[in-house]
N, C-alpha and C. Protein backbone atom coordinates (compact mmCIF):
# COMPACT_ATOMS: atom_id res chain seq x y z
N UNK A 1 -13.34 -7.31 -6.25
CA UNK A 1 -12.39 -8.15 -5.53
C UNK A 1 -11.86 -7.36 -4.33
N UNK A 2 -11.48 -7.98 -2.74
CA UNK A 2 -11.31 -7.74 -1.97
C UNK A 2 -10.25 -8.33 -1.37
N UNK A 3 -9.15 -7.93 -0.93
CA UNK A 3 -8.01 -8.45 -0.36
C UNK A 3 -7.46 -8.25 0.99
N UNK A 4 -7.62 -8.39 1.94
CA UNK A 4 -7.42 -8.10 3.29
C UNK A 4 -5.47 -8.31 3.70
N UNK A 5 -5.01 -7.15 3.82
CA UNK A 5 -3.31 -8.46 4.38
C UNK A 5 -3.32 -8.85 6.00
N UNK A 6 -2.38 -9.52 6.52
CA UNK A 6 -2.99 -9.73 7.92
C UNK A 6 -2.39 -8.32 8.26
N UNK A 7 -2.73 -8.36 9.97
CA UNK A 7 -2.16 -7.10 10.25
C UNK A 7 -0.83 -7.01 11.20
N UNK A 8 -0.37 -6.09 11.12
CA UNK A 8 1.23 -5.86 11.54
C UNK A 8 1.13 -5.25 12.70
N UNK A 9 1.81 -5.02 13.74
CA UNK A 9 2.11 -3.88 14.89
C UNK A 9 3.38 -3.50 14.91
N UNK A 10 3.48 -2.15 14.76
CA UNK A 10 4.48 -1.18 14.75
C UNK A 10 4.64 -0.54 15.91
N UNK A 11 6.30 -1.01 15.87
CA UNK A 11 6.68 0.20 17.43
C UNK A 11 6.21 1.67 17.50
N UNK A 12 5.28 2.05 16.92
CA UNK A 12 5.39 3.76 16.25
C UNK A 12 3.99 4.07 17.04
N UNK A 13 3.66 5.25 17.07
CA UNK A 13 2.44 6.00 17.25
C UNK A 13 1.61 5.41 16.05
N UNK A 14 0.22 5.67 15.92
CA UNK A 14 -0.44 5.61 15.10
C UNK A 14 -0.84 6.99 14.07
N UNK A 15 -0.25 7.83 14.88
CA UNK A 15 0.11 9.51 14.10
C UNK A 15 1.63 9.14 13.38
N UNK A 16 2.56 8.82 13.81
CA UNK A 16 4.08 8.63 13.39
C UNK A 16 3.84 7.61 12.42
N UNK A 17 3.03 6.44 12.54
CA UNK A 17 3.24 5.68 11.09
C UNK A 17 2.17 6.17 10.02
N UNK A 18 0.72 6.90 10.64
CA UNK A 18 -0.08 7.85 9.49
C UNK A 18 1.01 8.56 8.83
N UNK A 19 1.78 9.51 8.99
CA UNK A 19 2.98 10.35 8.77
C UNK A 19 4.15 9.90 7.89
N UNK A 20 4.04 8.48 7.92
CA UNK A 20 5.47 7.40 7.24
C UNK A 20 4.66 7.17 5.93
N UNK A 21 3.57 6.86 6.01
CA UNK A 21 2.39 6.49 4.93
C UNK A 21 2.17 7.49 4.18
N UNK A 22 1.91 8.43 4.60
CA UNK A 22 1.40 9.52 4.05
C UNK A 22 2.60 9.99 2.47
N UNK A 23 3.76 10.02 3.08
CA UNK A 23 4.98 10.45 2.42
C UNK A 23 4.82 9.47 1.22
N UNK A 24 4.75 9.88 0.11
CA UNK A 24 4.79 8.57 -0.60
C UNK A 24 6.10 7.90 -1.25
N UNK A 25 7.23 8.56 -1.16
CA UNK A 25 8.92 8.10 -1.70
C UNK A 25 9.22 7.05 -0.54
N UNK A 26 8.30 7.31 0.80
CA UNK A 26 8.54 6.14 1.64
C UNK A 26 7.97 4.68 1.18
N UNK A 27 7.14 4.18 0.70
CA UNK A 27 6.72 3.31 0.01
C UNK A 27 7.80 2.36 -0.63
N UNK A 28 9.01 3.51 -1.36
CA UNK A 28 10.01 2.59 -1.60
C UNK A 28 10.17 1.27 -0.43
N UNK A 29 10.42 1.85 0.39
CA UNK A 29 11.46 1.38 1.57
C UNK A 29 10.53 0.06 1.78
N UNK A 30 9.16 0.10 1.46
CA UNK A 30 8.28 -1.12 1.65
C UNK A 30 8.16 -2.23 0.37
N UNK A 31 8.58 -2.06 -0.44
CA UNK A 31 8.36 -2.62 -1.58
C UNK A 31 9.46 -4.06 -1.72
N UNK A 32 8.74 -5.08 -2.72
CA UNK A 32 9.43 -6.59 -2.87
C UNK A 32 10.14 -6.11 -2.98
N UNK A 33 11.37 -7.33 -2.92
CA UNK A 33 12.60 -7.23 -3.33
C UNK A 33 12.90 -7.40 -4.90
N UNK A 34 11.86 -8.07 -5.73
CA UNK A 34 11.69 -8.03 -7.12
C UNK A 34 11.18 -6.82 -7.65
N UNK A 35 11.15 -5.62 -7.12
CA UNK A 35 10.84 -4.32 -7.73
C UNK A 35 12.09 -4.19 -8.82
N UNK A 36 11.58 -3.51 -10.24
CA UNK A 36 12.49 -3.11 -11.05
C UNK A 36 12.38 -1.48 -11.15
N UNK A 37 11.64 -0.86 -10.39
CA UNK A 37 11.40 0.48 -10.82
C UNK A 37 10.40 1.16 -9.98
N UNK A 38 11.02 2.54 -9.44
CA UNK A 38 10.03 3.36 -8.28
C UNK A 38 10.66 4.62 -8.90
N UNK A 39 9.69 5.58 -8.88
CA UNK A 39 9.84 6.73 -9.29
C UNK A 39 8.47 7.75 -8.36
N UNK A 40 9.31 8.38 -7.95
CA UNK A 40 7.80 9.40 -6.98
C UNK A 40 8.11 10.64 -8.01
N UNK A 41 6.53 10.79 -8.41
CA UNK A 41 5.58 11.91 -9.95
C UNK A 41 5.32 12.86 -9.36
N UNK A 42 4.92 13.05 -7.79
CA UNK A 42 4.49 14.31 -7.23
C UNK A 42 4.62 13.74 -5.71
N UNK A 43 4.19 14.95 -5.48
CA UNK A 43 3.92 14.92 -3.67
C UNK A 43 2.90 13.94 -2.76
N UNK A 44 1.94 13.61 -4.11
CA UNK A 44 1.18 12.46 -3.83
C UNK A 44 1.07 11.29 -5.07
N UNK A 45 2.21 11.49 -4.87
CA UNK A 45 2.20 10.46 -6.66
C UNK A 45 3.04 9.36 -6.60
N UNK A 46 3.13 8.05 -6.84
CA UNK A 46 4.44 7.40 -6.91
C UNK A 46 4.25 6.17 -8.59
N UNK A 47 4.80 5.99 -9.07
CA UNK A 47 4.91 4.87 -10.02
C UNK A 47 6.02 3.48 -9.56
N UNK A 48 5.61 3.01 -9.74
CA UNK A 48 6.37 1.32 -9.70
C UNK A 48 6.04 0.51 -10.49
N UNK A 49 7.07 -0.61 -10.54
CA UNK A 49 6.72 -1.65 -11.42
C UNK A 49 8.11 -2.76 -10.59
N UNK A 50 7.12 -4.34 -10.79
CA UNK A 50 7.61 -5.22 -10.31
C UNK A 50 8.07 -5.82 -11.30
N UNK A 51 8.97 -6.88 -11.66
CA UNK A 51 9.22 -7.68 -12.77
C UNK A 51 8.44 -8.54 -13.36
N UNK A 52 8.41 -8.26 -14.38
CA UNK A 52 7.46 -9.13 -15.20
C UNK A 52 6.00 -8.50 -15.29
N UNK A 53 5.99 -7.22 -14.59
CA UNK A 53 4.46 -6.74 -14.10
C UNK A 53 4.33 -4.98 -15.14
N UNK A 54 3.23 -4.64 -15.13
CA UNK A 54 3.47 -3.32 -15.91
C UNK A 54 3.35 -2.42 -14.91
N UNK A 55 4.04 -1.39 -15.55
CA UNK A 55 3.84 -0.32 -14.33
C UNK A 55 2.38 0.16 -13.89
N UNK A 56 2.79 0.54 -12.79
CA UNK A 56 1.41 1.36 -11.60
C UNK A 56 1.23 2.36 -10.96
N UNK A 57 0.59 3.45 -11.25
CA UNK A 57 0.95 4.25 -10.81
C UNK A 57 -0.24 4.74 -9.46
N UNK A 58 0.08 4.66 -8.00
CA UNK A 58 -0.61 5.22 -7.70
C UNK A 58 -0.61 6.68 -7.16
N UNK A 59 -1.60 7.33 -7.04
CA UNK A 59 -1.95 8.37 -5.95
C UNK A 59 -3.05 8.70 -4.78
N UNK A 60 -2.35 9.37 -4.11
CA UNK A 60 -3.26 9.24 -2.68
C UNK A 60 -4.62 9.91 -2.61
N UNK A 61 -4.90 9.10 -2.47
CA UNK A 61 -6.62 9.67 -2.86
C UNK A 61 -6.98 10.23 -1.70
N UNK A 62 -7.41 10.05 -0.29
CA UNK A 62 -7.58 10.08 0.76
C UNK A 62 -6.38 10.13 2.19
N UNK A 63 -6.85 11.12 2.71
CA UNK A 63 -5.91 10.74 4.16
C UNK A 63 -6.34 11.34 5.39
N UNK A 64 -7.13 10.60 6.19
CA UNK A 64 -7.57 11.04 7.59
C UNK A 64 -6.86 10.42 8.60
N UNK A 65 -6.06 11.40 9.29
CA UNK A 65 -5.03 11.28 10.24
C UNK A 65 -5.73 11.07 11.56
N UNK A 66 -5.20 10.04 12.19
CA UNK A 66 -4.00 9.34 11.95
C UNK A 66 -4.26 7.63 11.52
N UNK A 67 -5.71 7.91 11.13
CA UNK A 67 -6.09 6.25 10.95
C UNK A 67 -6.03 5.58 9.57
N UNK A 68 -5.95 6.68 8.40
CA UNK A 68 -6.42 5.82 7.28
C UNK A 68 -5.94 6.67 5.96
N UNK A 69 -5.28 5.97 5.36
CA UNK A 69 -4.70 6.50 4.00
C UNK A 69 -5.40 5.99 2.56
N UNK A 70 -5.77 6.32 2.08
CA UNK A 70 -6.41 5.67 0.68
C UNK A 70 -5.53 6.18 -0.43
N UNK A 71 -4.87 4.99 -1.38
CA UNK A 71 -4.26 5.33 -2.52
C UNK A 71 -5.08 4.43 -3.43
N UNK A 72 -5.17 5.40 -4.53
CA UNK A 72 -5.51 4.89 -5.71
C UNK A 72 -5.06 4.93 -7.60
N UNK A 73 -5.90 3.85 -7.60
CA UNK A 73 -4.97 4.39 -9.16
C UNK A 73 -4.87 5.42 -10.24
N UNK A 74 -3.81 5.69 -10.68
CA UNK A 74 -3.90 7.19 -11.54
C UNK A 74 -3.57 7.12 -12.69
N UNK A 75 -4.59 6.90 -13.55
CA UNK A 75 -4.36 6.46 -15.19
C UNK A 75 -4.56 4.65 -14.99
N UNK A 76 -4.67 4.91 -16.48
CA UNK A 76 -4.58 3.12 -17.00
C UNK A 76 -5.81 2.54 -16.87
N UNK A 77 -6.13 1.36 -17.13
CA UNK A 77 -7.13 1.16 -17.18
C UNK A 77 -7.94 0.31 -16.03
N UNK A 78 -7.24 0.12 -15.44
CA UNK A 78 -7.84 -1.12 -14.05
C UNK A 78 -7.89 0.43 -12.94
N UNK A 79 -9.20 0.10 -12.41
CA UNK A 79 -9.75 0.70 -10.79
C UNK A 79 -9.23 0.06 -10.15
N UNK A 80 -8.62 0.75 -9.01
CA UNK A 80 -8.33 -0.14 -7.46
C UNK A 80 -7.90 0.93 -6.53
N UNK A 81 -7.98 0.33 -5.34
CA UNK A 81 -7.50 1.31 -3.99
C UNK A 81 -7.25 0.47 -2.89
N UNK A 82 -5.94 1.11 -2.51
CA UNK A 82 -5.04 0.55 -1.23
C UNK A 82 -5.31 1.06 -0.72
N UNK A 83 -6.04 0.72 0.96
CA UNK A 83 -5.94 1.63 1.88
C UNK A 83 -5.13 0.61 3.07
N UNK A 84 -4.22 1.56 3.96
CA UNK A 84 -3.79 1.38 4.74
C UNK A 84 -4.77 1.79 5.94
N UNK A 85 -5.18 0.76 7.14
CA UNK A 85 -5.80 1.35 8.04
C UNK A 85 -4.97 0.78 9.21
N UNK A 86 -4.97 2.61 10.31
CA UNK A 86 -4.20 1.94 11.12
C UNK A 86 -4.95 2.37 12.18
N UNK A 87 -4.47 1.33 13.14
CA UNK A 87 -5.33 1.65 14.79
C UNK A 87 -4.39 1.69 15.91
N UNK A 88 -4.87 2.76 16.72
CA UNK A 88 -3.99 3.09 17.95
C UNK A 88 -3.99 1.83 19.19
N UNK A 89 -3.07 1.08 19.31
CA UNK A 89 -3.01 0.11 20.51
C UNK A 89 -2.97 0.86 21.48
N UNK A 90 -1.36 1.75 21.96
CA UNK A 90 -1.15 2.47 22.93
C UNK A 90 -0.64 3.38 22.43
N UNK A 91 0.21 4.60 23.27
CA UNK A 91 0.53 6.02 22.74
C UNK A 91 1.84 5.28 22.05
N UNK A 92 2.53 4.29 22.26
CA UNK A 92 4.11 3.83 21.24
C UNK A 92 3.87 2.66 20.20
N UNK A 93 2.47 2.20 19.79
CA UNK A 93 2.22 1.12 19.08
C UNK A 93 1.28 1.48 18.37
N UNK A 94 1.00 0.71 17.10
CA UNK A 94 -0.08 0.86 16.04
C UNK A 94 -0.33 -0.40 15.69
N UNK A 95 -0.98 -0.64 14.81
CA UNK A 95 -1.60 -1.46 14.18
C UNK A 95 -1.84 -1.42 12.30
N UNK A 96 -1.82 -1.63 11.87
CA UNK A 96 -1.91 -1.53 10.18
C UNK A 96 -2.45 -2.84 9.32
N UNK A 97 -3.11 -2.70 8.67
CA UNK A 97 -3.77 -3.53 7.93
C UNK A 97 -4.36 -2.92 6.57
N UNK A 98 -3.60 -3.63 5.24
CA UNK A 98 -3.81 -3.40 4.10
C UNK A 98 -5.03 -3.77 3.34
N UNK A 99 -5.74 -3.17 2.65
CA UNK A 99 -7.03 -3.47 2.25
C UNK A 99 -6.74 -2.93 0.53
N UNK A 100 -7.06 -3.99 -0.29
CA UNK A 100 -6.97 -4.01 -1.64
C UNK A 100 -8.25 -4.31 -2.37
N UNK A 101 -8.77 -2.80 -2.81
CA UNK A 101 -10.22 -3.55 -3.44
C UNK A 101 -10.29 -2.54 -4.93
N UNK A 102 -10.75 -3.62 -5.90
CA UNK A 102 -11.25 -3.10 -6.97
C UNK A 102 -12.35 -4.21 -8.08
N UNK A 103 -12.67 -3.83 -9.18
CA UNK A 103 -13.57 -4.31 -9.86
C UNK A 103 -12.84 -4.72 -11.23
N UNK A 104 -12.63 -6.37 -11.17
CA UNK A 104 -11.70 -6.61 -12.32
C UNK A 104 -13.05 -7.89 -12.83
N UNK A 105 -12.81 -8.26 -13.99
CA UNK A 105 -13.18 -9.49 -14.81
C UNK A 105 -13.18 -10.45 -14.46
N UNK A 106 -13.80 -11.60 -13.96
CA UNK A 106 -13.23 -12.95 -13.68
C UNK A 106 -11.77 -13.44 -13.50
N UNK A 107 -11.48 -13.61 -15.12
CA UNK A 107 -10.53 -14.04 -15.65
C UNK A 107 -9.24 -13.20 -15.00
N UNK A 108 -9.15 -11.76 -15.08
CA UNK A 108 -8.29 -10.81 -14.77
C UNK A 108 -8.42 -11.05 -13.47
N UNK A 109 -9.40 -10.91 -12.59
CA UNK A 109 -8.98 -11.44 -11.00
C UNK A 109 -8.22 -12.81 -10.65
N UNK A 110 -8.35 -13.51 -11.26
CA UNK A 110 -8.12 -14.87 -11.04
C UNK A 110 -6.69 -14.78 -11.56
N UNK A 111 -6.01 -13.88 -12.45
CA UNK A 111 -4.51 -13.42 -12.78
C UNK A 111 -3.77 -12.85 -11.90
N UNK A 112 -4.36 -11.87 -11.06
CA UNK A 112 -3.77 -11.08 -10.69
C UNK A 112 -4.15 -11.23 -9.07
N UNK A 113 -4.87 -12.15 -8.44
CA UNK A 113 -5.40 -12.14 -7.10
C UNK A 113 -4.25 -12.61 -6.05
N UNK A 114 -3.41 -13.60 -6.54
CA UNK A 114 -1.63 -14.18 -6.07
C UNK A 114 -1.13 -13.24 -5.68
N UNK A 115 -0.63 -12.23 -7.16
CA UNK A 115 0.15 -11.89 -7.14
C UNK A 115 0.14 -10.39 -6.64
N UNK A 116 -1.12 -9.49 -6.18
CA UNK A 116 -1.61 -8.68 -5.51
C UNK A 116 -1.59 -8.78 -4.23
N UNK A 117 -2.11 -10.23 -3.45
CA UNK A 117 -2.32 -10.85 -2.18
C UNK A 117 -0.82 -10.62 -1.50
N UNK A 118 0.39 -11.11 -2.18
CA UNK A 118 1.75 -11.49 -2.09
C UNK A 118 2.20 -9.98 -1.80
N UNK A 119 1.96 -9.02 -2.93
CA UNK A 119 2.80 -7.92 -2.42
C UNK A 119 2.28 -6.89 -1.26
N UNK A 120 0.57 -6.62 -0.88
CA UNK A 120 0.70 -5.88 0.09
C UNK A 120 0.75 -6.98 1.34
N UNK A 121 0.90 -8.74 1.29
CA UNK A 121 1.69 -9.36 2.42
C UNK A 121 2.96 -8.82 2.88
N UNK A 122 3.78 -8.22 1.68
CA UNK A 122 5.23 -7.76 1.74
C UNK A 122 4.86 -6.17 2.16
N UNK A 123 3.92 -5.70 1.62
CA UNK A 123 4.32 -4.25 2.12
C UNK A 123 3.61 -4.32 4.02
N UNK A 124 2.69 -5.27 4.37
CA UNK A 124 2.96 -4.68 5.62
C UNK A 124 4.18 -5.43 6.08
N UNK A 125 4.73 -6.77 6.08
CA UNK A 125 5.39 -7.44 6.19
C UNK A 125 7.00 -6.22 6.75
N UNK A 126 7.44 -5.35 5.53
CA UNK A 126 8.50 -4.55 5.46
C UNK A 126 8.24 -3.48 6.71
N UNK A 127 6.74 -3.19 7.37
CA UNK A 127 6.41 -1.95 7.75
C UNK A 127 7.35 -1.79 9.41
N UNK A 128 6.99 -2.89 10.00
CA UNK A 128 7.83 -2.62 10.75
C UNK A 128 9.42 -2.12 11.21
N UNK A 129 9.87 -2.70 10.47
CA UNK A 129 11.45 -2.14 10.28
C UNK A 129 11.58 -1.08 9.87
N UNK A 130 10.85 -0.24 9.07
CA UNK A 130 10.79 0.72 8.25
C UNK A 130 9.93 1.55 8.74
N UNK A 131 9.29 1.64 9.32
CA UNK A 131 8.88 2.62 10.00
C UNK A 131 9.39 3.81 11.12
């Protein structure tokens, strides 16, 4: 399964928002407003959980500056990886676009494809302000 979010433009460099991404306690600052729980595990570590949802923990798998961050999952039993890719407009603007892909079951995609779609809509959605 493959999830594209649309893409956002940020007042920021495309080094300055690689740099915002990278940090992962920043993530808070992007997250629904139905989050019940964020906890950053390490330096590349963060756990969350939305309501009604089980926790998730990811870590950053990848990071080539200043275009592309890859987080993935750490423990549990579902594969997946967020990557943030961002592109340089000009030296004060970026670009960002969330990419959600992993290998679930029919049934389990068809559960979880909403409600996956919805939150990295919200995490680029938040990026601008927060950046």
């Amino acid at each position: 399964m493959k999830l594209e979010s649309p893409k956002t433009t940020i007042d920021k460099s495309a080094q300055d928002t690689f740099d915002f991404l990278s940090d992962v306690k920043n993530f808070e600052k992007l997250m629904p407003e139905n989050i019940s729980k964020f906890e950053v595990l390490d330096d590349d570590k963060f756990l969350f959980a939305l309501k009604g949802m089980p926790e998730i923990v990811l870590k950053k798998k990848e990071a080539i500056a200043p275009n592309k961050i890859v987080l993935g999952a750490a423990g549990g039993k579902l594969d997946f990886y967020l990557t943030a890719n961002i592109m340089t407009i000009d030296t004060s603007k970026s670009e960002v676009e969330l990419i959600f892909e992993g290998e679930f079951n029919a049934m389990m995609a068809m559960m979880i494809k909403g409600p996956i779609n919805k939150f990295i809509e919200t995490l680029v959605a938040n990026m601008p302000a927060q950046v």
